[in-house]
C-alpha atoms as a PDB file:
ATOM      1  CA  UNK A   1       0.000   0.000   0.000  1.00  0.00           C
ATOM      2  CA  UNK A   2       1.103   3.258  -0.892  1.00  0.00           C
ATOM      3  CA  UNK A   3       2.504   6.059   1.954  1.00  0.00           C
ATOM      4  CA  UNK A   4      -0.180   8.581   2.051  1.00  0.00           C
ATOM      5  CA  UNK A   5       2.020  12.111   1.062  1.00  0.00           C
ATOM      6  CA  UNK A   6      -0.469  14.485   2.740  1.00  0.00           C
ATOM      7  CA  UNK A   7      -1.381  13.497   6.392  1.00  0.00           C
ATOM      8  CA  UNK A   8      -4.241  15.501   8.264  1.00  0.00           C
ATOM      9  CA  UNK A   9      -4.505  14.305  12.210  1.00  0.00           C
ATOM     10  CA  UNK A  10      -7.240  16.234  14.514  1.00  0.00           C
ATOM     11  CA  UNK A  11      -7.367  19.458  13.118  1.00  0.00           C
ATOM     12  CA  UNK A  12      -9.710  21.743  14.638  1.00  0.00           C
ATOM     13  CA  UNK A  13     -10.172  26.014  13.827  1.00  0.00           C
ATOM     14  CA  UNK A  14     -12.635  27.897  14.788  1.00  0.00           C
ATOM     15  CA  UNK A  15     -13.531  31.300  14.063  1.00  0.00           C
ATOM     16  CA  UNK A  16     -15.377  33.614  16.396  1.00  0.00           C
ATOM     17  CA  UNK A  17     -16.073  30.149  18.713  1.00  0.00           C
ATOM     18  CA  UNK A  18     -17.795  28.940  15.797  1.00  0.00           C
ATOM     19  CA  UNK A  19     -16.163  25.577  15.094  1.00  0.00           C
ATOM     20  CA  UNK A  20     -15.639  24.958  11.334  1.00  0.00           C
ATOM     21  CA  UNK A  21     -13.455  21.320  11.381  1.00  0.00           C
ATOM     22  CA  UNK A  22     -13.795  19.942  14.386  1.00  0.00           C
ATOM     23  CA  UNK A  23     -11.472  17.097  14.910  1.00  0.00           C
ATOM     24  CA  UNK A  24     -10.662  16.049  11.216  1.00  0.00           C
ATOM     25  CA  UNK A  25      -8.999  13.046   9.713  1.00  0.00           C
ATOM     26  CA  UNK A  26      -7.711  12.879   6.510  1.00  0.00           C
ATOM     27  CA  UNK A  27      -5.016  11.138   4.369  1.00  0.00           C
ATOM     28  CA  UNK A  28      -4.327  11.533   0.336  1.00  0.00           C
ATOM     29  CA  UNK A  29      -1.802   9.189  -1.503  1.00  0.00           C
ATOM     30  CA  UNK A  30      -0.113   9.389  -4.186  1.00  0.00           C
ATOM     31  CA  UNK A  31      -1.361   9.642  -7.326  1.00  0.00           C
ATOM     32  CA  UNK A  32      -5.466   9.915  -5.976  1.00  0.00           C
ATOM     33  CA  UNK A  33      -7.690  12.204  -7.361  1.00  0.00           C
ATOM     34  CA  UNK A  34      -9.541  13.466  -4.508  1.00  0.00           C
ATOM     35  CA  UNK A  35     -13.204  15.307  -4.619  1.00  0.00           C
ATOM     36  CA  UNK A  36     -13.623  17.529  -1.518  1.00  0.00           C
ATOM     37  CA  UNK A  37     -17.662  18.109  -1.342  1.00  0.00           C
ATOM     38  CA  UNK A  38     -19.911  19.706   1.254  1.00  0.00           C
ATOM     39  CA  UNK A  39     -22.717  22.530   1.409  1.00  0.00           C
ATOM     40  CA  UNK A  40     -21.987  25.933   1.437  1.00  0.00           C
ATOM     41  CA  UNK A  41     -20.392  27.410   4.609  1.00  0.00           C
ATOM     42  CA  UNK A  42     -19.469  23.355   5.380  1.00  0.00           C
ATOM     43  CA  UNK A  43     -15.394  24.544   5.240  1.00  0.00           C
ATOM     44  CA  UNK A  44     -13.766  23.483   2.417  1.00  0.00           C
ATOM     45  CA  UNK A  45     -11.850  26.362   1.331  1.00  0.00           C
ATOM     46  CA  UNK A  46     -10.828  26.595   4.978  1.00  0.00           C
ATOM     47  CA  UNK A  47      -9.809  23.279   5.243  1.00  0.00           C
ATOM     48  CA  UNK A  48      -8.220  23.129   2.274  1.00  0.00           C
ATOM     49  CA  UNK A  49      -6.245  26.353   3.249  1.00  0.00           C
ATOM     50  CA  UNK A  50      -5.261  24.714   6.861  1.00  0.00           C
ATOM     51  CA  UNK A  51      -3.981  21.552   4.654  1.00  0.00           C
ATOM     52  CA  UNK A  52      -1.249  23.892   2.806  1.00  0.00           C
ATOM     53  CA  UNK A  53      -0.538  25.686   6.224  1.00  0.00           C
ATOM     54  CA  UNK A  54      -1.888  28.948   4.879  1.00  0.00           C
ATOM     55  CA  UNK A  55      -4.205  29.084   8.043  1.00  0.00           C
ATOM     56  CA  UNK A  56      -2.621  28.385  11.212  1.00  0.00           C
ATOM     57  CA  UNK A  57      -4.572  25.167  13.268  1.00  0.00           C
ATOM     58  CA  UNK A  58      -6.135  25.569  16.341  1.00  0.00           C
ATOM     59  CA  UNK A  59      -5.358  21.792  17.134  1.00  0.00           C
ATOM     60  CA  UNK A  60      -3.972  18.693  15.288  1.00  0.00           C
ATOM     61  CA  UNK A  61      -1.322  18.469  12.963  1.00  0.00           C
ATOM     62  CA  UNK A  62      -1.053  18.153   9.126  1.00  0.00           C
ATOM     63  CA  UNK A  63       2.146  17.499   6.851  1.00  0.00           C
ATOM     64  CA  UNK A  64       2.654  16.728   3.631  1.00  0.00           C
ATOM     65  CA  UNK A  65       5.864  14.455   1.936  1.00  0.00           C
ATOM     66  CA  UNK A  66       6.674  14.123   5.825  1.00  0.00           C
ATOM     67  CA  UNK A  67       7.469  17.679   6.587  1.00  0.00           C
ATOM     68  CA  UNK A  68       4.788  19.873   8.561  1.00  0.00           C
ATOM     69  CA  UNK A  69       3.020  22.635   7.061  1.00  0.00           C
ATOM     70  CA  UNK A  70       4.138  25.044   9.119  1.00  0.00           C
ATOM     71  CA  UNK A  71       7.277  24.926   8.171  1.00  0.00           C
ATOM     72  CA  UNK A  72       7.830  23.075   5.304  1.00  0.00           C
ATOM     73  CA  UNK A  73      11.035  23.551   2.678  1.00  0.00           C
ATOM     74  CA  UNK A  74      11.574  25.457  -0.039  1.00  0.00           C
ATOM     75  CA  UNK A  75      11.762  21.898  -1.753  1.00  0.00           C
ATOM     76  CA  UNK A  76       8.431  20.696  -0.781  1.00  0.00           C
ATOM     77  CA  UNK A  77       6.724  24.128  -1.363  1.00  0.00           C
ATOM     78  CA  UNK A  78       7.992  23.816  -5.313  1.00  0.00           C
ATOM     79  CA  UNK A  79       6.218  20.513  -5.456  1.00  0.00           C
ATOM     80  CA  UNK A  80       2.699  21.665  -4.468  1.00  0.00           C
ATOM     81  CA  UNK A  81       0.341  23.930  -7.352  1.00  0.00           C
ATOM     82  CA  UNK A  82      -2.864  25.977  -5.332  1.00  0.00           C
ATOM     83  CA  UNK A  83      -5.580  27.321  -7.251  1.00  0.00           C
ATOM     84  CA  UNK A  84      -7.611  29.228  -4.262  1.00  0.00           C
ATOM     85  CA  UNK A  85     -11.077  30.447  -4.758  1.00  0.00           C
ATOM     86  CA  UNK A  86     -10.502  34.017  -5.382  1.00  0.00           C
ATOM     87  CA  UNK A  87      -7.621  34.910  -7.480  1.00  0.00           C
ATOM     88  CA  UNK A  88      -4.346  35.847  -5.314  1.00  0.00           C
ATOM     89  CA  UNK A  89      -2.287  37.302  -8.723  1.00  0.00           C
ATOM     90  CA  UNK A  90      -0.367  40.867  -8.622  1.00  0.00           C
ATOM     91  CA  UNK A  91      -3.534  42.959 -10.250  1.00  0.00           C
ATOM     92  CA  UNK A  92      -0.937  45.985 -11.662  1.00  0.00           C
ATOM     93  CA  UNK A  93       1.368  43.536 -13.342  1.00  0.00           C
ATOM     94  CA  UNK A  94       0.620  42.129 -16.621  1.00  0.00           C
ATOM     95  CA  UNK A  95       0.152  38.296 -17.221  1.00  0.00           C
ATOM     96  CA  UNK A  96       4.031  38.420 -18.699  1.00  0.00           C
ATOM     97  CA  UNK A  97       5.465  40.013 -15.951  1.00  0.00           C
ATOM     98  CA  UNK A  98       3.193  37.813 -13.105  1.00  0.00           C
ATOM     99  CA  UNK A  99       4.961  34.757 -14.689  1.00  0.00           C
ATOM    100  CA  UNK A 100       8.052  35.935 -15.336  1.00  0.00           C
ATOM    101  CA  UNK A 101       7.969  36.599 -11.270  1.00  0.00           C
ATOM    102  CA  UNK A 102       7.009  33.046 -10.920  1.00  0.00           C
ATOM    103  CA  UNK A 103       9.374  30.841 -12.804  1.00  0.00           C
ATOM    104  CA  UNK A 104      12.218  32.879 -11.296  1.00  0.00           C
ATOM    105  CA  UNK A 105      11.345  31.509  -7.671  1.00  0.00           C
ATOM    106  CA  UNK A 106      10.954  27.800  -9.137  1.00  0.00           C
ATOM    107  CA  UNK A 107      13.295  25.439  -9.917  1.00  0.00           C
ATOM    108  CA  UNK A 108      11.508  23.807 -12.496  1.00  0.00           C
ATOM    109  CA  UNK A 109       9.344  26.152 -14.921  1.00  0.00           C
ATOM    110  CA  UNK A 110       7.583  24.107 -18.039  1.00  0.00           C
ATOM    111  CA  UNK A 111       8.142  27.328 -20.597  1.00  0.00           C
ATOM    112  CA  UNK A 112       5.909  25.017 -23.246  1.00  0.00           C
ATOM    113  CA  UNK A 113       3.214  24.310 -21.158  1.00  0.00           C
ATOM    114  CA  UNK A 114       2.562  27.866 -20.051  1.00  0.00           C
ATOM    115  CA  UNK A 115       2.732  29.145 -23.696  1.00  0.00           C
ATOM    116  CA  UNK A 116       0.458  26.278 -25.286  1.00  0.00           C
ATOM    117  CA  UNK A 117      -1.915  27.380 -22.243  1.00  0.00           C
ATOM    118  CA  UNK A 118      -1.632  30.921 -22.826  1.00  0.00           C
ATOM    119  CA  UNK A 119      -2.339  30.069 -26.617  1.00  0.00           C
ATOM    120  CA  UNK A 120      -4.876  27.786 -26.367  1.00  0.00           C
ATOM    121  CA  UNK A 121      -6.926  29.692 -23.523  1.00  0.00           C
ATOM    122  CA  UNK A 122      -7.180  33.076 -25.643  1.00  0.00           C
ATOM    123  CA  UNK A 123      -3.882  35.176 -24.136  1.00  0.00           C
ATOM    124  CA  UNK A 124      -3.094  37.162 -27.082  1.00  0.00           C
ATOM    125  CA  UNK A 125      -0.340  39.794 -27.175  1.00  0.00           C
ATOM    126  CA  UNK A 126      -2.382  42.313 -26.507  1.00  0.00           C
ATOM    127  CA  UNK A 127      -4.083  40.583 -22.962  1.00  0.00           C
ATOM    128  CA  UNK A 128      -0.415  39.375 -22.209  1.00  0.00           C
ATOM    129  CA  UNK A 129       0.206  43.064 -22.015  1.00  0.00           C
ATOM    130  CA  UNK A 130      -2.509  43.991 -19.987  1.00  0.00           C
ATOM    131  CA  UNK A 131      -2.801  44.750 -16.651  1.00  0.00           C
ATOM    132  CA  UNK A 132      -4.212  41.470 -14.590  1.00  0.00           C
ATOM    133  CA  UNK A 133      -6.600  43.764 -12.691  1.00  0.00           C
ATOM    134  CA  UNK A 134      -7.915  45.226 -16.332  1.00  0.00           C
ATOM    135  CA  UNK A 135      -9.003  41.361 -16.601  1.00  0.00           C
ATOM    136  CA  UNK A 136     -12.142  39.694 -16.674  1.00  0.00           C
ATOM    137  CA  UNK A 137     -12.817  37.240 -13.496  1.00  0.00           C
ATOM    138  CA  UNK A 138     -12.665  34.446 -16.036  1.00  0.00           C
ATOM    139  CA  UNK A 139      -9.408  35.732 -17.441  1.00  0.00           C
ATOM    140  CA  UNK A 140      -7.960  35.879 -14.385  1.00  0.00           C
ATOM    141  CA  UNK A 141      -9.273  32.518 -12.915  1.00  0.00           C
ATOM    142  CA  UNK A 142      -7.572  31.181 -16.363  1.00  0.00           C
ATOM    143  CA  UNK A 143      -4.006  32.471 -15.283  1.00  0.00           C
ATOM    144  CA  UNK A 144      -4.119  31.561 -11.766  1.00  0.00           C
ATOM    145  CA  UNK A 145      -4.364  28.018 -13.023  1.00  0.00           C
ATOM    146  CA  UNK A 146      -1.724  28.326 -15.578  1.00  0.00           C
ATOM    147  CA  UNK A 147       0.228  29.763 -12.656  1.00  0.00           C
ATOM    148  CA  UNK A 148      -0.481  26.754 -11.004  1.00  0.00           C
ATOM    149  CA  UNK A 149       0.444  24.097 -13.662  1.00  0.00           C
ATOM    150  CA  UNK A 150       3.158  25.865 -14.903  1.00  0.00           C
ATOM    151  CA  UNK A 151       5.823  24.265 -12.631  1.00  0.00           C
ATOM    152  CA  UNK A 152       4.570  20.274 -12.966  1.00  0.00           C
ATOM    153  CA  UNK A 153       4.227  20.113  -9.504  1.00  0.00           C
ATOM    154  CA  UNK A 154       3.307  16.834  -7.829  1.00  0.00           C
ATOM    155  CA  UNK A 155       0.737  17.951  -5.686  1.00  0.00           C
ATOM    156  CA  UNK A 156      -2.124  20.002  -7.126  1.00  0.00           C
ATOM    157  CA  UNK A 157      -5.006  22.039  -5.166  1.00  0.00           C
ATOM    158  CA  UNK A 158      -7.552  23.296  -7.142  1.00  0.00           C
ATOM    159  CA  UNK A 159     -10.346  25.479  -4.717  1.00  0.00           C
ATOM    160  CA  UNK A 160     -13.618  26.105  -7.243  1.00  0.00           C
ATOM    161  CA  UNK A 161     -11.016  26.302  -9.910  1.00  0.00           C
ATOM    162  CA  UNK A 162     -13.761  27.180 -12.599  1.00  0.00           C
ATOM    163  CA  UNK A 163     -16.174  29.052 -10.491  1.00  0.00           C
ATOM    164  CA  UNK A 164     -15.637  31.911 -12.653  1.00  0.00           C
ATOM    165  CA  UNK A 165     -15.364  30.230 -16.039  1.00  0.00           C
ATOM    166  CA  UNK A 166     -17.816  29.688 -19.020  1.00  0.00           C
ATOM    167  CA  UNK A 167     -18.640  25.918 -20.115  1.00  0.00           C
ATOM    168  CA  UNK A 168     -16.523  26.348 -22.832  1.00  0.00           C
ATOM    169  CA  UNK A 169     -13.908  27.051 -20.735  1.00  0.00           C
ATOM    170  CA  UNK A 170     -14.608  25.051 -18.269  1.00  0.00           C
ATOM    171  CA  UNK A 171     -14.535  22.316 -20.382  1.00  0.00           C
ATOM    172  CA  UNK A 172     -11.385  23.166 -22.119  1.00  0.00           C
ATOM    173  CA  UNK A 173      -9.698  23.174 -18.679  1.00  0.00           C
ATOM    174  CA  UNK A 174     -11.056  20.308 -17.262  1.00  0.00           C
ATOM    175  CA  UNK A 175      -9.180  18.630 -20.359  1.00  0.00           C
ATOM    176  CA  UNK A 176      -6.353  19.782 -19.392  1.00  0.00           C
ATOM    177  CA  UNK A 177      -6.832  18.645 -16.160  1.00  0.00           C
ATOM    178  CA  UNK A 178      -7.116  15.015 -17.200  1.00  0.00           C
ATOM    179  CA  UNK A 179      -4.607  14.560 -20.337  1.00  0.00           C
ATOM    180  CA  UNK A 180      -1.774  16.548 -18.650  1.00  0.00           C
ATOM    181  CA  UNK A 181      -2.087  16.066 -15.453  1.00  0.00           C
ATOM    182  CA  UNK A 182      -3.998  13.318 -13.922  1.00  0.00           C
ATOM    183  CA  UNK A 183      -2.665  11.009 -16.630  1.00  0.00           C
ATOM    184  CA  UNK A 184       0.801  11.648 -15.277  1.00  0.00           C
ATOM    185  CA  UNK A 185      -0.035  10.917 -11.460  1.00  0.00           C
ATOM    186  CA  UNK A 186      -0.014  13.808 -10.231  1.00  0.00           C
ATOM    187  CA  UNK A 187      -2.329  14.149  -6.658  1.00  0.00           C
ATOM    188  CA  UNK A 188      -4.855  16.048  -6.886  1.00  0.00           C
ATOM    189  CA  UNK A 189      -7.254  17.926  -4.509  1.00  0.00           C
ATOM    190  CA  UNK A 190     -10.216  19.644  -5.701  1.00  0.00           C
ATOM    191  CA  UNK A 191     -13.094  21.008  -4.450  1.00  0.00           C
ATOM    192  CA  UNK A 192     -15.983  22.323  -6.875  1.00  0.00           C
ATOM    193  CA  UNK A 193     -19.953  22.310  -6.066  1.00  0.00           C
ATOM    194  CA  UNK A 194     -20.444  21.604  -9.814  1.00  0.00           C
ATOM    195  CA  UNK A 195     -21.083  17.837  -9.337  1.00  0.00           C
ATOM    196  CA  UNK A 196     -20.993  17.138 -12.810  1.00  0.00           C
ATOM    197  CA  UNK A 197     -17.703  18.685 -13.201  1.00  0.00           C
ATOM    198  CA  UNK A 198     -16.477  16.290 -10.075  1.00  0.00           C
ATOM    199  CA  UNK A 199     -17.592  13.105 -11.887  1.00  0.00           C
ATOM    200  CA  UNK A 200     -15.609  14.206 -14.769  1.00  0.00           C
ATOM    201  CA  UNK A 201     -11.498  13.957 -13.417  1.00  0.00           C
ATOM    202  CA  UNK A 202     -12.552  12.727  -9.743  1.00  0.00           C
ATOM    203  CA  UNK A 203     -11.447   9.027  -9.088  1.00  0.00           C
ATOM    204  CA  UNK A 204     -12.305   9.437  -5.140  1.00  0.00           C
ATOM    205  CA  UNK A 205     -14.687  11.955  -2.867  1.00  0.00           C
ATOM    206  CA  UNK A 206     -14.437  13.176   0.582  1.00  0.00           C
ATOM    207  CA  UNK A 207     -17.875  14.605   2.279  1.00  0.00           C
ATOM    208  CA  UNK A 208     -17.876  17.252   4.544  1.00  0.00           C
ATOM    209  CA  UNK A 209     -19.920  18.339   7.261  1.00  0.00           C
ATOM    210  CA  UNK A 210     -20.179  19.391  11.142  1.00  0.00           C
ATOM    211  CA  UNK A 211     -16.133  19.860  10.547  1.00  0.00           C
ATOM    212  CA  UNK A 212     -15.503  16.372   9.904  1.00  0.00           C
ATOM    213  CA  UNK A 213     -15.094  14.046   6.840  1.00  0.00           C
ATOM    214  CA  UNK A 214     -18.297  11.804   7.240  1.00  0.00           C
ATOM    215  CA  UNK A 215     -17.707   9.885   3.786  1.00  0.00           C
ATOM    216  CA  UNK A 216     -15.013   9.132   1.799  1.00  0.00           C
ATOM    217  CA  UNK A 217     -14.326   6.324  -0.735  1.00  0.00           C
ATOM    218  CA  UNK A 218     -14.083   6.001  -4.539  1.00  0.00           C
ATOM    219  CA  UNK A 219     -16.951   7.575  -6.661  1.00  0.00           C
ATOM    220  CA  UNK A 220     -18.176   4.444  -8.357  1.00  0.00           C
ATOM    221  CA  UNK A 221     -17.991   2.074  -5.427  1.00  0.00           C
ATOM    222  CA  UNK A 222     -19.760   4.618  -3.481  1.00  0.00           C
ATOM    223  CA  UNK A 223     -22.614   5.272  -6.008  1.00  0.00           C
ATOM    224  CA  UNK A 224     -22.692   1.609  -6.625  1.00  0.00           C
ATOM    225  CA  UNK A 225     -23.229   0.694  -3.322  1.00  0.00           C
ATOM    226  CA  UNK A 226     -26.012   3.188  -2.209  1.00  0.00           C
ATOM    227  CA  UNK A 227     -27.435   2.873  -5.437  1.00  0.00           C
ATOM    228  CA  UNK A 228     -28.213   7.140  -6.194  1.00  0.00           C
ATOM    229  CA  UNK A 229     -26.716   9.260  -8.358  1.00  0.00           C
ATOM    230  CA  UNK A 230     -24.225  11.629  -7.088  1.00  0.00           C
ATOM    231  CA  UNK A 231     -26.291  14.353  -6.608  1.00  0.00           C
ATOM    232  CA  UNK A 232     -28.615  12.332  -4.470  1.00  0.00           C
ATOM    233  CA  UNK A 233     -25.858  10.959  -2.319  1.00  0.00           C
ATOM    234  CA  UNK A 234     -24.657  14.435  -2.384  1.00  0.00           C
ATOM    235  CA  UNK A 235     -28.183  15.552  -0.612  1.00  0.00           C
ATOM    236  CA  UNK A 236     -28.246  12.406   1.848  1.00  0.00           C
ATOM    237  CA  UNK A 237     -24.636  12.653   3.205  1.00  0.00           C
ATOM    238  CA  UNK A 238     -24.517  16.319   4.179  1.00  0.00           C
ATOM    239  CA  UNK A 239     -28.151  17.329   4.818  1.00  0.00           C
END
């Protein structure tokens, strides 16, 4: 049996004594493809930012490739790609300059991917010379993941990745996601409340709700076994 990579023991945060994970278990091996789903307001972005150590825990302990997130190495950080909800890029630089900034603080920098990307998701001269913060949500959604894939890293963490795309687009990434990136093993994490979009790339799911993972297991077996579509067993896990 594979060594899980990412190792999530106990962790509990609260915010104004409201408790949002509450004691929560979770592992993620190499290679899985791992649906994170829950209602609104059930966590996810927050425990998927206390799983990168970009939240500090108020209990437990997380680490990922054996280091802990609170301090983990240069090394390690190069190996992980985050896609948060709401785009993080430098707004007065222009998509150029923004990844220009990022390659120099990798080691390893796929110049070919980012250019078929920028090609094939509509980054003409003219919007690689634009300000980011001149861009629409979409746009910008676009090069956060680029951003993200750009260094092949190992470990990817996608947070509503296409909340802000079109179905073409979505789509078109969601390709991506499975030719060049699941089909090479990568681990990924990814939490969407498009469900349709989830049964696309997802191989496994992970329900949450009352702070806790309640569910988790592949997609099919799952489905198979309580006999509803995922939408239904979407609605009878976390109501």
């Amino acid at each position: 049996m594979s060594t899980a990579i990412m190792h999530a023991k106990g962790i509990k945060k609260s915010f104004s004594g409201h408790a949002v994970l509450n004691g929560l278990d979770l592992e993620v091996k190499p290679g899985q493809v791992i649906g994170l789903l829950g209602r609104n307001g059930a966590g996810k972005s927050t425990l998927i930012e206390c799983l990168l150590g970009l939240r500090e825990l108020d209990a437990g302990q997380v680490s990922i490739y054996g280091e802990d997130v609170a301090n983990l190495s240069e090394a390690t950080r190069a190996r992980i790609g985050y896609v948060p909800q709401k785009s993080d890029l430098f707004e007065w630089l222009t998509p150029d300059q923004m990844l220009a900034y990022f390659k120099a603080l990798y080691p390893r920098w796929n110049d070919a991917k980012v250019e078929g990307l920028l090609e094939r998701w509509g980054f003409d001269a003219l919007m690689r010379n634009k300000a980011i913060g001149k861009l629409s949500g979409g746009e910008r959604q676009r090069l956060s993941i680029i951003r993200a894939l750009a260094h092949d890293p190992s470990l990817l963490v996608l947070d509503e990745p296409v909340s802000a795309l079109d179905p073409v687009a979505r789509r078109d990434f969601l390709r991506e996601l499975v030719d060049s990136v699941i089909e090479r093993g990568t681990t990924v994490i990814f939490s969407t409340h498009i469900l349709t979009d989830l049964e696309r790339v997802a191989v496994d799911v992970a329900f949450l709700k009352d702070g806790k993972i309640v569910l988790q297991g592949g997609l099919d077996s799952l489905l198979e076994k309580a006999r509803l579509s995922l939408e239904d067993l979407f609605v009878e896990v976390t109501q």
